[in-house]
N, C-alpha and C. Protein backbone atom coordinates (compact mmCIF):
# COMPACT_ATOMS: atom_id res chain seq x y z
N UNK A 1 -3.76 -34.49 -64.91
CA UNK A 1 -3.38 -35.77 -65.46
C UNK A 1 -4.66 -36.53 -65.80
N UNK A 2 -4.21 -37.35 -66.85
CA UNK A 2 -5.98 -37.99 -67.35
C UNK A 2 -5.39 -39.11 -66.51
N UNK A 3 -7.33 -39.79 -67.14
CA UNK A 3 -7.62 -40.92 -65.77
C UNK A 3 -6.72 -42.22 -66.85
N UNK A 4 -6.70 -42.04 -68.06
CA UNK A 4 -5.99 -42.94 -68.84
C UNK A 4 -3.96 -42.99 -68.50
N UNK A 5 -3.32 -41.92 -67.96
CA UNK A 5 -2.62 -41.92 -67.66
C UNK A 5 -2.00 -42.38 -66.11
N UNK A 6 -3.22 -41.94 -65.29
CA UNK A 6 -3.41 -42.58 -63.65
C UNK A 6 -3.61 -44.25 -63.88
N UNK A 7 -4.36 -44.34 -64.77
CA UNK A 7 -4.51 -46.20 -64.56
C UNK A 7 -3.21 -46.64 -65.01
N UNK A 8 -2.04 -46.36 -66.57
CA UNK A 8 -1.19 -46.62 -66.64
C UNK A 8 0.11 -46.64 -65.02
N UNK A 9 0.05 -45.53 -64.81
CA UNK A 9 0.85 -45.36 -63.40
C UNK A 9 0.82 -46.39 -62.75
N UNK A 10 -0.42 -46.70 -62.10
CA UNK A 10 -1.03 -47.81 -61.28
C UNK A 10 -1.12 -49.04 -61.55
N UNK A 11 -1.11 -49.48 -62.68
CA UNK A 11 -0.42 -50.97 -63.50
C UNK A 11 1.17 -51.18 -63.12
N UNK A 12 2.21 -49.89 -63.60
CA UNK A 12 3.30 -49.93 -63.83
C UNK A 12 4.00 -50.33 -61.92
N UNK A 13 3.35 -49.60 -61.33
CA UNK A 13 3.38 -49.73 -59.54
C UNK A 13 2.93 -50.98 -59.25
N UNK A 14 1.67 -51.49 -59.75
CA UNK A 14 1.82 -52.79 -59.48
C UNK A 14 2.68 -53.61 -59.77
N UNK A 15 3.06 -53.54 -61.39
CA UNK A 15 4.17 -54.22 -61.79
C UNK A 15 5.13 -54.43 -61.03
N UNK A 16 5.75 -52.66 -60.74
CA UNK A 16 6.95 -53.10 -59.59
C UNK A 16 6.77 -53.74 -58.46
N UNK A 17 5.89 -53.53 -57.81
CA UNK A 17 5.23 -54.70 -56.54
C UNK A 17 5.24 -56.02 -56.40
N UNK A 18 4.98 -56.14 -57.65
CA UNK A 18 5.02 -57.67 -58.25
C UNK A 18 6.42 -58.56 -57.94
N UNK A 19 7.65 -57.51 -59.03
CA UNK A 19 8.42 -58.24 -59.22
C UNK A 19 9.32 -57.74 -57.88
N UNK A 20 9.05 -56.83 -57.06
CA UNK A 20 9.73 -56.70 -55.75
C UNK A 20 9.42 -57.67 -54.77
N UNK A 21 8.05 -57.83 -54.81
CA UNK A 21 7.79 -59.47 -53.96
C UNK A 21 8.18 -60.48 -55.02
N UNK A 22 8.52 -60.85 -55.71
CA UNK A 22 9.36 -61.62 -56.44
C UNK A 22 11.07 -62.33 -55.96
N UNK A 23 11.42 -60.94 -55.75
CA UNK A 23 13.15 -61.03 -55.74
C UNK A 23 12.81 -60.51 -53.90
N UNK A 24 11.94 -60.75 -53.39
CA UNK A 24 11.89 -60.77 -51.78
C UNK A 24 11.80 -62.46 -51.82
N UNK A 25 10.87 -63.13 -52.43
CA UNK A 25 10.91 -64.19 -52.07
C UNK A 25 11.83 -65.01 -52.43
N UNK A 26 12.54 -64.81 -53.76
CA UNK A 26 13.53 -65.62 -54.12
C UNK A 26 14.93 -65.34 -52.99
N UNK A 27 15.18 -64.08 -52.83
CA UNK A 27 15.84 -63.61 -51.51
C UNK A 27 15.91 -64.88 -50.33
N UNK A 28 14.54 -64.50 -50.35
CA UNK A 28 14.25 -65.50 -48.81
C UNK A 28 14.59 -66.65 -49.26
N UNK A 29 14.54 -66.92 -50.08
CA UNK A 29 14.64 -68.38 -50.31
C UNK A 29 16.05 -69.09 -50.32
N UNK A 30 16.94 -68.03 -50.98
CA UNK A 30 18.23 -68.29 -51.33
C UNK A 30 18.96 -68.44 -49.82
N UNK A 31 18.10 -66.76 -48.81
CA UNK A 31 18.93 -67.49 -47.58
C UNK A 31 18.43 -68.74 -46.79
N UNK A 32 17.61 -69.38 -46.81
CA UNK A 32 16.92 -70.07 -46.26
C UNK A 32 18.03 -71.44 -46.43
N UNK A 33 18.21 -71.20 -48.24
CA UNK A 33 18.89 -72.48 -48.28
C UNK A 33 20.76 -72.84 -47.59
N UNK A 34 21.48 -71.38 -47.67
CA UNK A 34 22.15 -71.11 -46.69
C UNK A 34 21.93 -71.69 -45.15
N UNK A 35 21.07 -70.88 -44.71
CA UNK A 35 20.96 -71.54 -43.21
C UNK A 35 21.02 -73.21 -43.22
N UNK A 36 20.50 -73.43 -44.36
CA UNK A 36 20.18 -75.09 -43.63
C UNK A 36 21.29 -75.36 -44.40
N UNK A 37 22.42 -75.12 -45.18
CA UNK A 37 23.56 -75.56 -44.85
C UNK A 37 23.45 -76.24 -46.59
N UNK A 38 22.14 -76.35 -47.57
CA UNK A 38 22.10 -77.09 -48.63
C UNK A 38 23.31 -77.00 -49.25
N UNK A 39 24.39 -77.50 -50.14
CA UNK A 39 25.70 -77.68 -50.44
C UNK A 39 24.80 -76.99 -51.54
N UNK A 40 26.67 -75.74 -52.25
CA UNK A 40 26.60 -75.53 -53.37
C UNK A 40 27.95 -76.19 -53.67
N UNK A 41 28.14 -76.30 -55.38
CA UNK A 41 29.23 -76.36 -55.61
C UNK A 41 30.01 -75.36 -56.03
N UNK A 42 31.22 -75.47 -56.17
CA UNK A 42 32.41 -74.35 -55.97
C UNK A 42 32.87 -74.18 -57.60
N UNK A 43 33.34 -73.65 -57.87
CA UNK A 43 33.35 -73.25 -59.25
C UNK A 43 34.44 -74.32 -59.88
N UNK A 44 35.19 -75.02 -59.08
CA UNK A 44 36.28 -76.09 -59.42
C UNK A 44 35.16 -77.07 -59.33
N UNK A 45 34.85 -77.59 -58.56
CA UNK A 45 33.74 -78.90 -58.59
C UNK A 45 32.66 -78.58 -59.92
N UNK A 46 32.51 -77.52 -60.17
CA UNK A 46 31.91 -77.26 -61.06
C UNK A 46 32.17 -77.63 -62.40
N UNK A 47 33.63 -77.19 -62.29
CA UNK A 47 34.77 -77.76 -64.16
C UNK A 47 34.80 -78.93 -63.78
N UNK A 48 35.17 -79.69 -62.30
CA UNK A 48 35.35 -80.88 -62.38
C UNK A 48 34.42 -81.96 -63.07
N UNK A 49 32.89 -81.60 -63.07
CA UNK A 49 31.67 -81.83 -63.06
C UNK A 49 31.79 -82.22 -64.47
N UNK A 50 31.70 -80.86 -65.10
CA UNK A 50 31.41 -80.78 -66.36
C UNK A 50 32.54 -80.75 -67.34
N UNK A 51 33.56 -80.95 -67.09
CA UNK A 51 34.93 -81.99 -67.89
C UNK A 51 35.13 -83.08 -67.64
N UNK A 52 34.21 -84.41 -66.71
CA UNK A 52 33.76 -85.29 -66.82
C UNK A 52 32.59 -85.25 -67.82
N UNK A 53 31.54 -85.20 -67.43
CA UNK A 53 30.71 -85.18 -68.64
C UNK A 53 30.88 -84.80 -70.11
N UNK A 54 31.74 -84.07 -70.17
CA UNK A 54 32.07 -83.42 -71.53
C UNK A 54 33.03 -84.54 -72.26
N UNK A 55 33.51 -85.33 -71.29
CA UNK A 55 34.55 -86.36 -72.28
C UNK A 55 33.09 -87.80 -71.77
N UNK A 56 32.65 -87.94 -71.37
CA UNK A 56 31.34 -89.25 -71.56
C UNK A 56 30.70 -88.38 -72.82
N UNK A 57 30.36 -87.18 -72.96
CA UNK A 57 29.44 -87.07 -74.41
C UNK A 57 30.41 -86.97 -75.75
N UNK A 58 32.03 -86.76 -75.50
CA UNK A 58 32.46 -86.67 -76.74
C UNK A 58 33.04 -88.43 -77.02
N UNK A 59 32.77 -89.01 -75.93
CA UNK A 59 33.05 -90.29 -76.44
C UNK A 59 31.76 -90.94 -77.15
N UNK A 60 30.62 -90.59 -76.43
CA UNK A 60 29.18 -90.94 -76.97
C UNK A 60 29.19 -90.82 -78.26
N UNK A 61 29.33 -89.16 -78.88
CA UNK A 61 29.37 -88.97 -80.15
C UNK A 61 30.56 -90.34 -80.85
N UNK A 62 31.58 -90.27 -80.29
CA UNK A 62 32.98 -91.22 -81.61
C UNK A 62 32.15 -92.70 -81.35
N UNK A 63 31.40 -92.86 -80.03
CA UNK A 63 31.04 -94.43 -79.99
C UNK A 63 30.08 -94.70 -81.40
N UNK A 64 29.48 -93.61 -81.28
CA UNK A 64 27.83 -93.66 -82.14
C UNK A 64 27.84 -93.57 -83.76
N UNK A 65 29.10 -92.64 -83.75
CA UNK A 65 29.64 -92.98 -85.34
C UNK A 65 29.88 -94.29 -85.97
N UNK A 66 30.62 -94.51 -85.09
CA UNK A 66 31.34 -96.34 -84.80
C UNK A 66 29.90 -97.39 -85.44
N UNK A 67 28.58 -96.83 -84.58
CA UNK A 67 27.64 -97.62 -84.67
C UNK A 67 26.96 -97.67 -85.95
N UNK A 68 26.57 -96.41 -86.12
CA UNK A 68 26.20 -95.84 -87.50
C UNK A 68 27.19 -96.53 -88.82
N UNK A 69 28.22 -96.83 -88.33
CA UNK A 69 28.68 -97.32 -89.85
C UNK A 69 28.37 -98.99 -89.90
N UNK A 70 27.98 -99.56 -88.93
CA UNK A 70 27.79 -100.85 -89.04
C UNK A 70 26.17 -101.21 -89.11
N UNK A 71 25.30 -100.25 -88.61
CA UNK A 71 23.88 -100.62 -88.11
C UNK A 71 23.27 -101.04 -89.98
N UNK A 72 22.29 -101.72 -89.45
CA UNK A 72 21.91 -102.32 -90.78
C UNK A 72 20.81 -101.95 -90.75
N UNK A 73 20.23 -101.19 -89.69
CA UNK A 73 18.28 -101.08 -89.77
C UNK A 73 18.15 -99.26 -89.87
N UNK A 74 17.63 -99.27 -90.77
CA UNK A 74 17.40 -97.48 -91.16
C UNK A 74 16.97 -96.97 -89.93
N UNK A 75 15.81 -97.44 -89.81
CA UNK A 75 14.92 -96.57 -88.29
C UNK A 75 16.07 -96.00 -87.46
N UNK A 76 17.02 -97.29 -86.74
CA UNK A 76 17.87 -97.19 -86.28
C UNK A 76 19.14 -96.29 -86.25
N UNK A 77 19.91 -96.45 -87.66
CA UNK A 77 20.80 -95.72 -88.22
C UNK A 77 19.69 -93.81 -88.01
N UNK A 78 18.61 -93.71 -88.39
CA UNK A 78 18.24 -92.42 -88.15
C UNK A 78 18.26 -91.90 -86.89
N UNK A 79 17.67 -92.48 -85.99
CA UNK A 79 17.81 -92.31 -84.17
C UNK A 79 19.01 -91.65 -83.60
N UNK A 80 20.12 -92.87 -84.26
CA UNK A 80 21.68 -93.06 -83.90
C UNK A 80 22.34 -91.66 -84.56
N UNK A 81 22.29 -91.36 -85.37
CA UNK A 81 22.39 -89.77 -85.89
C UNK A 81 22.08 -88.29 -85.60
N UNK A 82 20.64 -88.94 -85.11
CA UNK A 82 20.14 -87.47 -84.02
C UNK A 82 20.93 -87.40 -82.68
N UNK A 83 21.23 -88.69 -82.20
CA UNK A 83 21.65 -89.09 -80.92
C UNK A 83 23.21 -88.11 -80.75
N UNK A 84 23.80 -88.82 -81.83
CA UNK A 84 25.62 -89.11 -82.01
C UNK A 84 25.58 -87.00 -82.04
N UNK A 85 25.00 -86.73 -83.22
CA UNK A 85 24.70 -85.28 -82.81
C UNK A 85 24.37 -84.62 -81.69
N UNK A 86 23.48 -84.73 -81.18
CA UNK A 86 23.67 -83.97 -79.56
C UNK A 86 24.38 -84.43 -78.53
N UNK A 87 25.13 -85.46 -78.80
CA UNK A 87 26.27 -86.02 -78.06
C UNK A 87 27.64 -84.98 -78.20
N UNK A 88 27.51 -84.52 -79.25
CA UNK A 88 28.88 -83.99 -79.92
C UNK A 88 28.56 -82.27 -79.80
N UNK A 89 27.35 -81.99 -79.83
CA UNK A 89 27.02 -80.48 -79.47
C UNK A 89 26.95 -80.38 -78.21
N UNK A 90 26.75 -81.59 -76.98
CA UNK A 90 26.84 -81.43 -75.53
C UNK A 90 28.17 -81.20 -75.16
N UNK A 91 29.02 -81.83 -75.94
CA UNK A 91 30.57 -82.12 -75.60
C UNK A 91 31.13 -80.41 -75.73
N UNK A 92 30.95 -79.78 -77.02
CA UNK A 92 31.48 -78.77 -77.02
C UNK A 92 30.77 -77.53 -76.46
N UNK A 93 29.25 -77.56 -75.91
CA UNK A 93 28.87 -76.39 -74.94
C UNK A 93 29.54 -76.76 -73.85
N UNK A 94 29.46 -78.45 -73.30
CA UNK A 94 30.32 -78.04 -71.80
C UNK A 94 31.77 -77.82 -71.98
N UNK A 95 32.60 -78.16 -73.02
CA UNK A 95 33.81 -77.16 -72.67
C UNK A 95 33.77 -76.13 -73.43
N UNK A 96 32.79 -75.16 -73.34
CA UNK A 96 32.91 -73.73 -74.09
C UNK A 96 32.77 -73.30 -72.43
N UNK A 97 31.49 -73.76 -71.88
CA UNK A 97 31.03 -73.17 -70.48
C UNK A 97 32.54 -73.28 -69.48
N UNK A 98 33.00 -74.31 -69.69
CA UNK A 98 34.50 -74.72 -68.69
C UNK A 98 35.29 -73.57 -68.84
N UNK A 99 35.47 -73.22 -70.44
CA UNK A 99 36.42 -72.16 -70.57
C UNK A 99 35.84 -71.03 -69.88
N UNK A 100 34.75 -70.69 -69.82
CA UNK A 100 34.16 -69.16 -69.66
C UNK A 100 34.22 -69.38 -68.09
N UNK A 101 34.08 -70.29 -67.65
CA UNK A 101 34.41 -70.66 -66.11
C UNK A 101 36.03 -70.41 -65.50
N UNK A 102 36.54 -70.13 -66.49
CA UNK A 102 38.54 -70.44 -65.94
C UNK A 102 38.81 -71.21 -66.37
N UNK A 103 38.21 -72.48 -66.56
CA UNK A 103 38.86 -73.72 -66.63
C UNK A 103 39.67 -74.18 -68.04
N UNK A 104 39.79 -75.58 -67.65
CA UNK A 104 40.83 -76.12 -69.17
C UNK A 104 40.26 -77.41 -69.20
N UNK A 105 40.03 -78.07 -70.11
CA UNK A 105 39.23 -79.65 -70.29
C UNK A 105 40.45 -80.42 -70.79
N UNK A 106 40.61 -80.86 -69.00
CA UNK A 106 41.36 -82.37 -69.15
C UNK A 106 40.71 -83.63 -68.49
N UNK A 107 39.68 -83.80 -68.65
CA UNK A 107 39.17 -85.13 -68.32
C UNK A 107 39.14 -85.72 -69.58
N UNK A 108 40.02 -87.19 -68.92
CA UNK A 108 39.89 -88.28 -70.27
C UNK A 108 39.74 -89.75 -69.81
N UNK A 109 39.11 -90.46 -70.09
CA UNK A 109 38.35 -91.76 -69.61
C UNK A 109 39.50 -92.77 -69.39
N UNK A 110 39.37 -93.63 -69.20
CA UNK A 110 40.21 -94.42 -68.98
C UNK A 110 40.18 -94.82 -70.59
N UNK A 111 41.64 -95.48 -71.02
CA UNK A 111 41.60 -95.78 -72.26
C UNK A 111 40.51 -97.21 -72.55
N UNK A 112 40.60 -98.33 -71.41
CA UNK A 112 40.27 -99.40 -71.48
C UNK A 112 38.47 -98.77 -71.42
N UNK A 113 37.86 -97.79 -71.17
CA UNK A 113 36.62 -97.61 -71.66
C UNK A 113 36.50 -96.75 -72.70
N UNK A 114 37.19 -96.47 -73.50
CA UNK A 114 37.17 -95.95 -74.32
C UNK A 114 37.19 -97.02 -75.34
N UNK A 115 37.95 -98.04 -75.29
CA UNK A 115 38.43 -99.05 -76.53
C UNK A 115 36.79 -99.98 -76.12
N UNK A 116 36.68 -100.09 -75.26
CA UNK A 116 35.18 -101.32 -75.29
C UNK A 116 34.18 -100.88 -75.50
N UNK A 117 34.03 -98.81 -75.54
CA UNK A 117 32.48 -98.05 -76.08
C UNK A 117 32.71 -98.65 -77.71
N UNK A 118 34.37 -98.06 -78.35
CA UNK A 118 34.43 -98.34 -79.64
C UNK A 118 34.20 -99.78 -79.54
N UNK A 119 34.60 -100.63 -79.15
CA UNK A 119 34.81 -101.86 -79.80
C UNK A 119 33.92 -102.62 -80.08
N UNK A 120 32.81 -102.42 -79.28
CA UNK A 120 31.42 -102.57 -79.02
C UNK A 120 30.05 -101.87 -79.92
N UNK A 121 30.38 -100.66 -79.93
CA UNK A 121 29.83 -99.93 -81.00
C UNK A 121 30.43 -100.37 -82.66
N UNK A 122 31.57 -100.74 -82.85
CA UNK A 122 31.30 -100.94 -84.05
C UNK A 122 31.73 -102.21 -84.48
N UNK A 123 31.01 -103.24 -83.72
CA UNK A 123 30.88 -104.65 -83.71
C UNK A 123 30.01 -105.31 -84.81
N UNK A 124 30.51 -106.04 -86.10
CA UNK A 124 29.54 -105.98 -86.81
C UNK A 124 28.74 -107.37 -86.88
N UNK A 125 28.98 -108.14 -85.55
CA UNK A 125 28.44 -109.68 -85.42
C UNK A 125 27.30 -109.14 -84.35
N UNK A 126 26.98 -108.22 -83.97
CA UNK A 126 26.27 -107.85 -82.58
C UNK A 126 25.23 -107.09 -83.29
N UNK A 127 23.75 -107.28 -83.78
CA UNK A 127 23.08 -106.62 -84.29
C UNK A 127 22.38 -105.12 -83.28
N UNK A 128 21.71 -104.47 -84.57
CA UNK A 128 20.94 -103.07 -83.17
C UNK A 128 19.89 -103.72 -82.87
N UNK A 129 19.39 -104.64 -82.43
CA UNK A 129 18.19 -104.79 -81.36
C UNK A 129 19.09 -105.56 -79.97
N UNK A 130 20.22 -106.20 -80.89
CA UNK A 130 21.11 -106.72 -79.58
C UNK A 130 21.96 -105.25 -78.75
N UNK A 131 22.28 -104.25 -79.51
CA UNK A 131 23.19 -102.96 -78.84
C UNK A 131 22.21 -102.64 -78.52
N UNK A 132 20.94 -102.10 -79.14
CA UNK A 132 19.97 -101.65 -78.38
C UNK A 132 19.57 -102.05 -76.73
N UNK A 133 19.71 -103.08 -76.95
CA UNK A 133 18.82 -103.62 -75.60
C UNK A 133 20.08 -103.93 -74.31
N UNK A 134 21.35 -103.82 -74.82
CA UNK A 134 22.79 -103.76 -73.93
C UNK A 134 22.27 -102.31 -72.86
N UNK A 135 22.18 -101.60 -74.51
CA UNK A 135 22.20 -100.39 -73.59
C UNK A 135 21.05 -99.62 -72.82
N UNK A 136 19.68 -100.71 -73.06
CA UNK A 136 18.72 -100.36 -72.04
C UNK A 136 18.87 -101.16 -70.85
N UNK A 137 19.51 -102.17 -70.50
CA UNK A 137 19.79 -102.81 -69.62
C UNK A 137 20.64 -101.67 -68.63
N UNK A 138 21.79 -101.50 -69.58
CA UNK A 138 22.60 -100.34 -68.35
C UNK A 138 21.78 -98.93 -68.47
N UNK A 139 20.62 -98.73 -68.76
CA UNK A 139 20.19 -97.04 -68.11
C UNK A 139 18.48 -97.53 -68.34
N UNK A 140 18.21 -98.41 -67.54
CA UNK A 140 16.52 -98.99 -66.90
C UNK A 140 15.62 -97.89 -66.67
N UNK A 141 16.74 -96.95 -66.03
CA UNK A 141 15.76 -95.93 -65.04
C UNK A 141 16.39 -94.51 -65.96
N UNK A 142 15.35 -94.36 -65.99
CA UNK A 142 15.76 -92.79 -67.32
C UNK A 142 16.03 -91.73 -65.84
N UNK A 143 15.34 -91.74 -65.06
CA UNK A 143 15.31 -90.87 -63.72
C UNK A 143 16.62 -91.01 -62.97
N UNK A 144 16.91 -92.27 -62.86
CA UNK A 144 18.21 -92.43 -62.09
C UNK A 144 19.29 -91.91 -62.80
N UNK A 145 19.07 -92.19 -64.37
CA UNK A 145 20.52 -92.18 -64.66
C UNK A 145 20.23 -90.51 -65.09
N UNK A 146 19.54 -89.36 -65.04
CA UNK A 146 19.72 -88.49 -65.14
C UNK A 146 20.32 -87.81 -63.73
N UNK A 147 19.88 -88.68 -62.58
CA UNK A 147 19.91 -87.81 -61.63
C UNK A 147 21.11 -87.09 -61.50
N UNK A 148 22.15 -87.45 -61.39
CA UNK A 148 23.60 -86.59 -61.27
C UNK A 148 23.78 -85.65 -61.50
N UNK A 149 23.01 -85.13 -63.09
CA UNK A 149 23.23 -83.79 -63.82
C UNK A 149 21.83 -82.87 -62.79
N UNK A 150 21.56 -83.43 -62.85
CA UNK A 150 20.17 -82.48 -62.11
C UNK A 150 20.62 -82.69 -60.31
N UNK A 151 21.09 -83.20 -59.89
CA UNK A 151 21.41 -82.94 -58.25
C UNK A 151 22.88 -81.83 -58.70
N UNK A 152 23.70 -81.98 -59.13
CA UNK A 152 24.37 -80.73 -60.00
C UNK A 152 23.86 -79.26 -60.33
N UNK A 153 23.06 -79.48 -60.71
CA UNK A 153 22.06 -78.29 -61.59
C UNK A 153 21.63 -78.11 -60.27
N UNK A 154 21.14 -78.54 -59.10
CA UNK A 154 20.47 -77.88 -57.94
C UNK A 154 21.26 -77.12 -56.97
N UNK A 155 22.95 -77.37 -57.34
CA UNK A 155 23.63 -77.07 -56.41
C UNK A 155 24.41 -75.46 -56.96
N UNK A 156 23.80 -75.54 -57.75
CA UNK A 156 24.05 -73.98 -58.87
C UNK A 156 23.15 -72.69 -58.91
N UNK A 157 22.49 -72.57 -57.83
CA UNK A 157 21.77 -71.70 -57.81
C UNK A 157 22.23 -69.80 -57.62
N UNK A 158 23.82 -70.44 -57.45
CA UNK A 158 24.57 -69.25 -57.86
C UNK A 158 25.53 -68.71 -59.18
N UNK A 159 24.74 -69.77 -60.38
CA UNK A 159 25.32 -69.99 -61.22
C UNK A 159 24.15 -70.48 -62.20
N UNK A 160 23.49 -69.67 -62.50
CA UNK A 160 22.19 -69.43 -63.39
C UNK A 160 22.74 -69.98 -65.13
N UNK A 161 23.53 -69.64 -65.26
CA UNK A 161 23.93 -69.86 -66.97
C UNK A 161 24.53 -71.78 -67.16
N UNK A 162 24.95 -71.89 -65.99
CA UNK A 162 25.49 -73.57 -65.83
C UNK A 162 24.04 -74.07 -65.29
N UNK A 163 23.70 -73.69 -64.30
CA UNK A 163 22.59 -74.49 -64.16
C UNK A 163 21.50 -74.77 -64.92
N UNK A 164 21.07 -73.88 -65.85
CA UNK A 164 20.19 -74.10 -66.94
C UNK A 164 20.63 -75.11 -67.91
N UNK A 165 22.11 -74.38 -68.83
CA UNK A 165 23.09 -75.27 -69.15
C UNK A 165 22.68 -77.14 -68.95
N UNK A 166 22.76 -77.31 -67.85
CA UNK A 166 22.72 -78.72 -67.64
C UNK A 166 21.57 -78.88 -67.50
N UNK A 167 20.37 -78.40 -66.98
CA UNK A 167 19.08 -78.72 -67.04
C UNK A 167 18.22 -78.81 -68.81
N UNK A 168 19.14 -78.51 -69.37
CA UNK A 168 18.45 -78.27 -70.80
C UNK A 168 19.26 -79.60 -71.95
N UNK A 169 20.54 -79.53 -71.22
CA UNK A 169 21.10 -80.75 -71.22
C UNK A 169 20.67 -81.81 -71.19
N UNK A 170 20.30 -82.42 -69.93
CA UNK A 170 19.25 -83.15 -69.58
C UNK A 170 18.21 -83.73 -69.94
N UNK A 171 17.34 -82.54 -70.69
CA UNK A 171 16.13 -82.92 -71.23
C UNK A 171 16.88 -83.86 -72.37
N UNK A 172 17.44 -83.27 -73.01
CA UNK A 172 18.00 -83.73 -74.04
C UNK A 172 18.61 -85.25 -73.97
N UNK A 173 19.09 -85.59 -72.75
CA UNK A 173 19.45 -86.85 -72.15
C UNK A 173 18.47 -87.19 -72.43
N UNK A 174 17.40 -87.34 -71.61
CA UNK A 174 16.12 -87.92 -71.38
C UNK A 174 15.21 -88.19 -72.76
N UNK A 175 15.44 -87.37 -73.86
CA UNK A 175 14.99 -87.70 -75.72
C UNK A 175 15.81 -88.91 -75.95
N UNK A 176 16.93 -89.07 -75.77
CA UNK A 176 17.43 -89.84 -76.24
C UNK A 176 17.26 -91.22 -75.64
N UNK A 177 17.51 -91.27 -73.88
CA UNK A 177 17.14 -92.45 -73.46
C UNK A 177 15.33 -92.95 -73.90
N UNK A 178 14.14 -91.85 -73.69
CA UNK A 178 13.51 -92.09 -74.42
C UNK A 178 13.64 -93.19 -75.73
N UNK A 179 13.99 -92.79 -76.43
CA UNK A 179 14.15 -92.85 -77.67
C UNK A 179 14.67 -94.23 -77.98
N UNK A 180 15.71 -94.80 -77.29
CA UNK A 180 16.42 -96.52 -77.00
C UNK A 180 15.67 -97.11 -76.51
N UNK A 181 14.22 -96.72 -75.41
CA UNK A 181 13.43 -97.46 -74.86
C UNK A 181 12.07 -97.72 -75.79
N UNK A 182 12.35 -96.42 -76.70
CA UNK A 182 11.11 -96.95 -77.64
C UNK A 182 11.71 -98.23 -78.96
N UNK A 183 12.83 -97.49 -79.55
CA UNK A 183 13.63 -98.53 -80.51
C UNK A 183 13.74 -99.69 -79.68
N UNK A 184 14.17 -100.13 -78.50
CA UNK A 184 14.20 -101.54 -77.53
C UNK A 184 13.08 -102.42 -78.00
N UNK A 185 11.82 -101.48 -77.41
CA UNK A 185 10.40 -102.20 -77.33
C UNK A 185 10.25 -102.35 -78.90
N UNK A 186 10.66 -101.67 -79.91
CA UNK A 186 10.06 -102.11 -80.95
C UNK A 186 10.72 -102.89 -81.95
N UNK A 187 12.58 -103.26 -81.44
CA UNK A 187 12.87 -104.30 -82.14
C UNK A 187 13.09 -105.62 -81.17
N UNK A 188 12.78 -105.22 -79.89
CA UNK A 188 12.84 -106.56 -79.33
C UNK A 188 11.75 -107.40 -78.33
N UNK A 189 11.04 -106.63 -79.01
CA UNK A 189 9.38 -106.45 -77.99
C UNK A 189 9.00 -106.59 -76.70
């Protein structure tokens, strides 16, 4: 055997070494979190989870339309479009994931918040630096108000395709609240 074929061998052995202490430590880790009892959630708490959220983002999207037809400031109206869009593509991955889970998407808001997202969103005496700044008042803390989906996402560690799912989600939360805190500061200084 050449020495070019012995060094390949000996890479490929390390390799496996590698990723065998890999899935030893993730091992350990997974029971570790067992022993101490860390809560997962159950595959029902799971739909429950995310057929709540899935009707807050498909209302987001109908609120944001609402807004978009009244907003008078371009910058704005452009934001509100990227927004209302991944509102409406969040809505239908989490009930695609619900279905592939068992489930069936019946979460539906109360009507009386449903009529005051619309009624509010497409208010045409209430300008966007005034909606703007409503709605940085209710989400101050970009951290807090993500936390839910991400203490969620931690409790899924037996559930790799949801937990990413919502962690990627998330980010996506976090562009957007971004995004109201920069439009805030720059139409209402």
């Amino acid at each position: 055997m050449s020495d070019k074929a012995l060094k390949r061998i000996e890479q490929t052995l390390t390799k496996v070494v590698e990723q065998q202490e890999a899935i030893c430590a993730e091992l350990g880790r997974l029971a570790a979190k067992v022993e101490e009892g860390e809560p997962t959630a159950t595959t029902e708490e799971t739909i429950r989870f995310l057929d709540g959220f899935r009707a807050g983002e498909a209302l987001g999207e109908a609120s944001l339309g609402a807004w978009i037809e009244v907003s008078d400031v371009a910058c704005v109206k452009g934001g509100l479009r990227t927004v209302q869009q991944r509102e409406g593509f969040h809505a239908r991955l989490l009930e695609a994931r619900i279905k592939e889970l068992g489930g069936t998407c019946e979460a539906d808001l109360p009507e009386a918040t449903h009529e005051a997202a619309m009624k509010s969103s497409a208010n045409k005496k209430k300008g966007d630096a005034a909606k703007i700044l409503d709605f940085v008042k209710q989400f101050p803390d970009c951290d807090a108000a993500l936390a839910p989906i991400f203490e969620m996402a931690d409790k899924l560690d037996h559930d790799p395709e949801t937990q990413s799912l919502l962690r990627t989600i998330a980010q996506d939360e976090r562009s957007t609240l971004a995004w109201f805190h920069e439009a805030c500061q720059q139409l209402n200084g």
